[in-house]
C-alpha atoms as a PDB file:
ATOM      1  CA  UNK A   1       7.194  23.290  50.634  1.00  0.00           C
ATOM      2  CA  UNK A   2       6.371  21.443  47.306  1.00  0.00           C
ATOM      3  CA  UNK A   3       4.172  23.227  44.488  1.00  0.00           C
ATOM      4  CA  UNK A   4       0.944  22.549  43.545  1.00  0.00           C
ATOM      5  CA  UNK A   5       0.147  21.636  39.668  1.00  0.00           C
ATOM      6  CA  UNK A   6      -2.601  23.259  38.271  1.00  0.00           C
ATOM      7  CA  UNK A   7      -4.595  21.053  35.715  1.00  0.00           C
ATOM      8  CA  UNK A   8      -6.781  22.243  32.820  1.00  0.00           C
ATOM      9  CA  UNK A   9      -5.638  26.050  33.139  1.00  0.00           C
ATOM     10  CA  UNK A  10      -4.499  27.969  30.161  1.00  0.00           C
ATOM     11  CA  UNK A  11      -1.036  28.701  31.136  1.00  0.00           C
ATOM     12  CA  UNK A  12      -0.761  24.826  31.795  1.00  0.00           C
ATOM     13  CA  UNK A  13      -1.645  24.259  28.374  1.00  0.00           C
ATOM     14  CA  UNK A  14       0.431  26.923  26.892  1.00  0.00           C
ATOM     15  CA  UNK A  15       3.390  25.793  28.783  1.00  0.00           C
ATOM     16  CA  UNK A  16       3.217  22.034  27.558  1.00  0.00           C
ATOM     17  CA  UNK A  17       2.914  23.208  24.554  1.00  0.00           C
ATOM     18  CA  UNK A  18       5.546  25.071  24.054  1.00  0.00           C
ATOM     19  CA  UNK A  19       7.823  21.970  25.665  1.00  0.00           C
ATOM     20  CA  UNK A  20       8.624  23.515  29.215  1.00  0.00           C
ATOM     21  CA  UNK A  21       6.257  21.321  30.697  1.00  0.00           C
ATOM     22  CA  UNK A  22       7.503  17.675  32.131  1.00  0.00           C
ATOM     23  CA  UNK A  23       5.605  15.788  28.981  1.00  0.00           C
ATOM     24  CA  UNK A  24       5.368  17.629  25.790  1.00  0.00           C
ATOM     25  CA  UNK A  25       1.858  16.571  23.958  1.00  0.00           C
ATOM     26  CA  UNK A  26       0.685  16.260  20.757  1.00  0.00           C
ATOM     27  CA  UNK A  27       0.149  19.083  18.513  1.00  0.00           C
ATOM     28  CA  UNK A  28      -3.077  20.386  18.444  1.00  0.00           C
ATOM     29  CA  UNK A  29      -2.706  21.422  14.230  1.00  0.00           C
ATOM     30  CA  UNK A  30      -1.856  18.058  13.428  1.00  0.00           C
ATOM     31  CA  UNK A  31      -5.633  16.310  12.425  1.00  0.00           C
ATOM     32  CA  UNK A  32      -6.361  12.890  13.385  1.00  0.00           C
ATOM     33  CA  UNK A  33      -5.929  10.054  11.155  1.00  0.00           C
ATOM     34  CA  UNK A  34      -9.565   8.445   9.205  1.00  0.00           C
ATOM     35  CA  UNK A  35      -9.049   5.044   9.010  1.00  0.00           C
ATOM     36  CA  UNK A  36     -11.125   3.314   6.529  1.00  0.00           C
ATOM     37  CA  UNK A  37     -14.051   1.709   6.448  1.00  0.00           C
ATOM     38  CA  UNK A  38     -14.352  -2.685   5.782  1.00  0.00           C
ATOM     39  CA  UNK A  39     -16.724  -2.298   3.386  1.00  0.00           C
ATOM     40  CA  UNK A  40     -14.919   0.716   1.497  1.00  0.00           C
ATOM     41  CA  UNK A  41     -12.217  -2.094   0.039  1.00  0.00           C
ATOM     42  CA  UNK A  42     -11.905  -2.113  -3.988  1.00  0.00           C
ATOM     43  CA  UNK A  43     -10.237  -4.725  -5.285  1.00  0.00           C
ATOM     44  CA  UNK A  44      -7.068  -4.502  -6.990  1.00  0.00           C
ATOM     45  CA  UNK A  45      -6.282  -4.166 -10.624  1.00  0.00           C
ATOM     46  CA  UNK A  46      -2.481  -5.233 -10.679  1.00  0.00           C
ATOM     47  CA  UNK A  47       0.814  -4.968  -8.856  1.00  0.00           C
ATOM     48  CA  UNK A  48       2.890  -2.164  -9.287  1.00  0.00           C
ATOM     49  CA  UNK A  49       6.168  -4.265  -7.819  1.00  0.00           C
ATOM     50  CA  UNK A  50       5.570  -6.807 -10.640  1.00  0.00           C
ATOM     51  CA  UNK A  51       6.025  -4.726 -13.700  1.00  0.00           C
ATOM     52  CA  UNK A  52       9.147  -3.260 -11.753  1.00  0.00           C
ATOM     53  CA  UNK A  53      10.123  -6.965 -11.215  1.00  0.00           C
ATOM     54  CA  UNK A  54      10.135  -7.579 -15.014  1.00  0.00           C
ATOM     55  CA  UNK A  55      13.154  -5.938 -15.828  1.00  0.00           C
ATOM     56  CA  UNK A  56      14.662  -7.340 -13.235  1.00  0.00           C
ATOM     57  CA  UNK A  57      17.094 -10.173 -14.921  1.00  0.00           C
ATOM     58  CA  UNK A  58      17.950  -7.934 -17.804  1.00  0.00           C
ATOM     59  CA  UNK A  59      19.452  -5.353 -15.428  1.00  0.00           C
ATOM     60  CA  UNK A  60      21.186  -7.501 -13.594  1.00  0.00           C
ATOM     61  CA  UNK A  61      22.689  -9.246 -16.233  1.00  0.00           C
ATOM     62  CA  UNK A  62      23.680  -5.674 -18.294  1.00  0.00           C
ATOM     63  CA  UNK A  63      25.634  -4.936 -14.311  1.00  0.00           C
ATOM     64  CA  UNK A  64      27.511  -8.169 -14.495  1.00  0.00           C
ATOM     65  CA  UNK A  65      28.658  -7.610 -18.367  1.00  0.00           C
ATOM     66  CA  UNK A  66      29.675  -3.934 -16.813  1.00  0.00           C
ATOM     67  CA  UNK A  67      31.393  -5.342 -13.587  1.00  0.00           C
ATOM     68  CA  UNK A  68      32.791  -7.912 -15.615  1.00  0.00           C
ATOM     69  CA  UNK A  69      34.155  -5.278 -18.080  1.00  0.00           C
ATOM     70  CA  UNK A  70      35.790  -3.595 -15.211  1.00  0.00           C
ATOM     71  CA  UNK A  71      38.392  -6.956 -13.864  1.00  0.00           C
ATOM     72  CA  UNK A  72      41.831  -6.910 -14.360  1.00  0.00           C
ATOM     73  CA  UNK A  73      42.596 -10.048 -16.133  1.00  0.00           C
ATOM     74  CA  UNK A  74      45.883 -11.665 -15.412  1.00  0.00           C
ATOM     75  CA  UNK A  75      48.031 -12.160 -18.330  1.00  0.00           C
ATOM     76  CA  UNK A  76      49.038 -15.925 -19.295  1.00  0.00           C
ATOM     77  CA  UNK A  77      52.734 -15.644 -17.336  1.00  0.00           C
ATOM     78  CA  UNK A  78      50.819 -14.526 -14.072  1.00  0.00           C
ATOM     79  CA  UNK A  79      48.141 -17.123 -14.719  1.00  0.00           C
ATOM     80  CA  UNK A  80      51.041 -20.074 -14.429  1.00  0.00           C
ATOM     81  CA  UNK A  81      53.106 -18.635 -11.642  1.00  0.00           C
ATOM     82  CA  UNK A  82      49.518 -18.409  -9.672  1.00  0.00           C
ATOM     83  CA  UNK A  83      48.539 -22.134 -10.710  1.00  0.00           C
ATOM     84  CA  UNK A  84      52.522 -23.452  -9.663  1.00  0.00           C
ATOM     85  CA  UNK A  85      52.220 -21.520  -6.242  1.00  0.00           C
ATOM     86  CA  UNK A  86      49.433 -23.596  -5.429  1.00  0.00           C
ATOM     87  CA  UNK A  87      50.178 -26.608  -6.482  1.00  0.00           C
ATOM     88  CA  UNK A  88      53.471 -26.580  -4.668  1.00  0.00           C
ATOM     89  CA  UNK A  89      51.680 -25.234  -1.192  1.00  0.00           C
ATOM     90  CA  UNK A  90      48.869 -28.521  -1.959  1.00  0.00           C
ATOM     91  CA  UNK A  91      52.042 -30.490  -2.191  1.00  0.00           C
ATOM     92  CA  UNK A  92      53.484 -29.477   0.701  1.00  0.00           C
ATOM     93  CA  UNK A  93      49.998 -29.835   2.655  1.00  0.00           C
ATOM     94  CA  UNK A  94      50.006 -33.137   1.601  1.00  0.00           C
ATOM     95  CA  UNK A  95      53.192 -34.346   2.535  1.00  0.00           C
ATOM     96  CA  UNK A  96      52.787 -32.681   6.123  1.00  0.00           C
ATOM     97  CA  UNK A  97      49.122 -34.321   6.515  1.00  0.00           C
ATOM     98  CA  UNK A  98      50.865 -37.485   5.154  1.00  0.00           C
ATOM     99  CA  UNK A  99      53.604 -37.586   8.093  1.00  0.00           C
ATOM    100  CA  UNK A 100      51.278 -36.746  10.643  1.00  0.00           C
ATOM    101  CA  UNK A 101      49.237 -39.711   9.700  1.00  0.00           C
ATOM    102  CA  UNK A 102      52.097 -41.591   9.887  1.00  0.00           C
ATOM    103  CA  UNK A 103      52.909 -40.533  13.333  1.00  0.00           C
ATOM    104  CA  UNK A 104      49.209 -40.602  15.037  1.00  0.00           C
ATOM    105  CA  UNK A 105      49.052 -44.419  13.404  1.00  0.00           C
ATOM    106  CA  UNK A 106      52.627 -45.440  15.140  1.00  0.00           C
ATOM    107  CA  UNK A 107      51.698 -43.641  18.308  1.00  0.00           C
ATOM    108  CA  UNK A 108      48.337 -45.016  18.475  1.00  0.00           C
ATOM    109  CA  UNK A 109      49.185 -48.768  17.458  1.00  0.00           C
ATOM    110  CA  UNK A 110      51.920 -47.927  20.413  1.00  0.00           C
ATOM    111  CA  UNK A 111      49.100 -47.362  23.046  1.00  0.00           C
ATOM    112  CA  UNK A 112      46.859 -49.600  21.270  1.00  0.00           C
ATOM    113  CA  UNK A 113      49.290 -52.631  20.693  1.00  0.00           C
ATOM    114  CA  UNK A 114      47.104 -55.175  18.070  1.00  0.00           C
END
C-alpha cells in the first residue's frame, strides 16, 4: 500500500529541513537578497582596476630582468658545437629535399613525357 505525504505539517517541515526529506529547501536564517533600486545609481568616481593597471609594465619588466637572471647561459664552446649541429642537420635536409626533387621531376616527366 503506498504512503500518503502530508503537506504543510510541522514534522514535514522539520524533516526537510533537517535533509531527510526527498528535496532539501532553503534555509529559513538565510535573509533574502534587496536588490537595488534604478534610480538609487551614483555615478562613479574612478576605477579601482586602473590604478592597479599602472604598475603593470614595471612589474613585468622587474620579472623578466629576474627570470632572465635565473638562465643558464651556454659558454662560447657549447654555443659553436650547438650552431655546427644545426647547420650540418640543415645540410643534410637539404641534400635529402634536393634528391627527392630530383626524383618526383624524373618520375613525373616519365608519366608526363613533354
Amino acid at each position: 500500500m503506498a504512503r500518503k505525504r502530508e503537506k504543510n505539517t510541522p514534522d514535514a517541515a522539520a524533516g526537510a529541513s533537517a535533509g531527510k526529506g526527498k528535496g532539501a529547501s532553503r534555509p529559513a536564517s538565510k535573509p533574502a537578497r534587496v536588490r537595488p533600486t534604478p534610480g538609487g545609481k551614483s555615478q562613479k568616481t574612478g576605477s579601482y582596476t586602473k590604478s592597479v593597471q599602472q604598475g603593470r609594465s614595471r612589474r613585468f619588466v622587474t620579472e623578466v630582468v629576474s627570470e632572465m637572471k635565473k638562465v643558464n647561459w651556454p659558454n662560447r664552446v657549447e654555443l659553436l658545437q650547438a650552431t655546427l649541429v644545426v647547420l650540418v642537420a640543415v645540410a643534410i635536409m637539404a641534400v635529402f629535399l634536393g634528391a627527392a626533387d630530383q626524383v618526383s621531376e624524373a618520375v613525373t616527366d616519365w608519366i608526363f613525357p613533354k
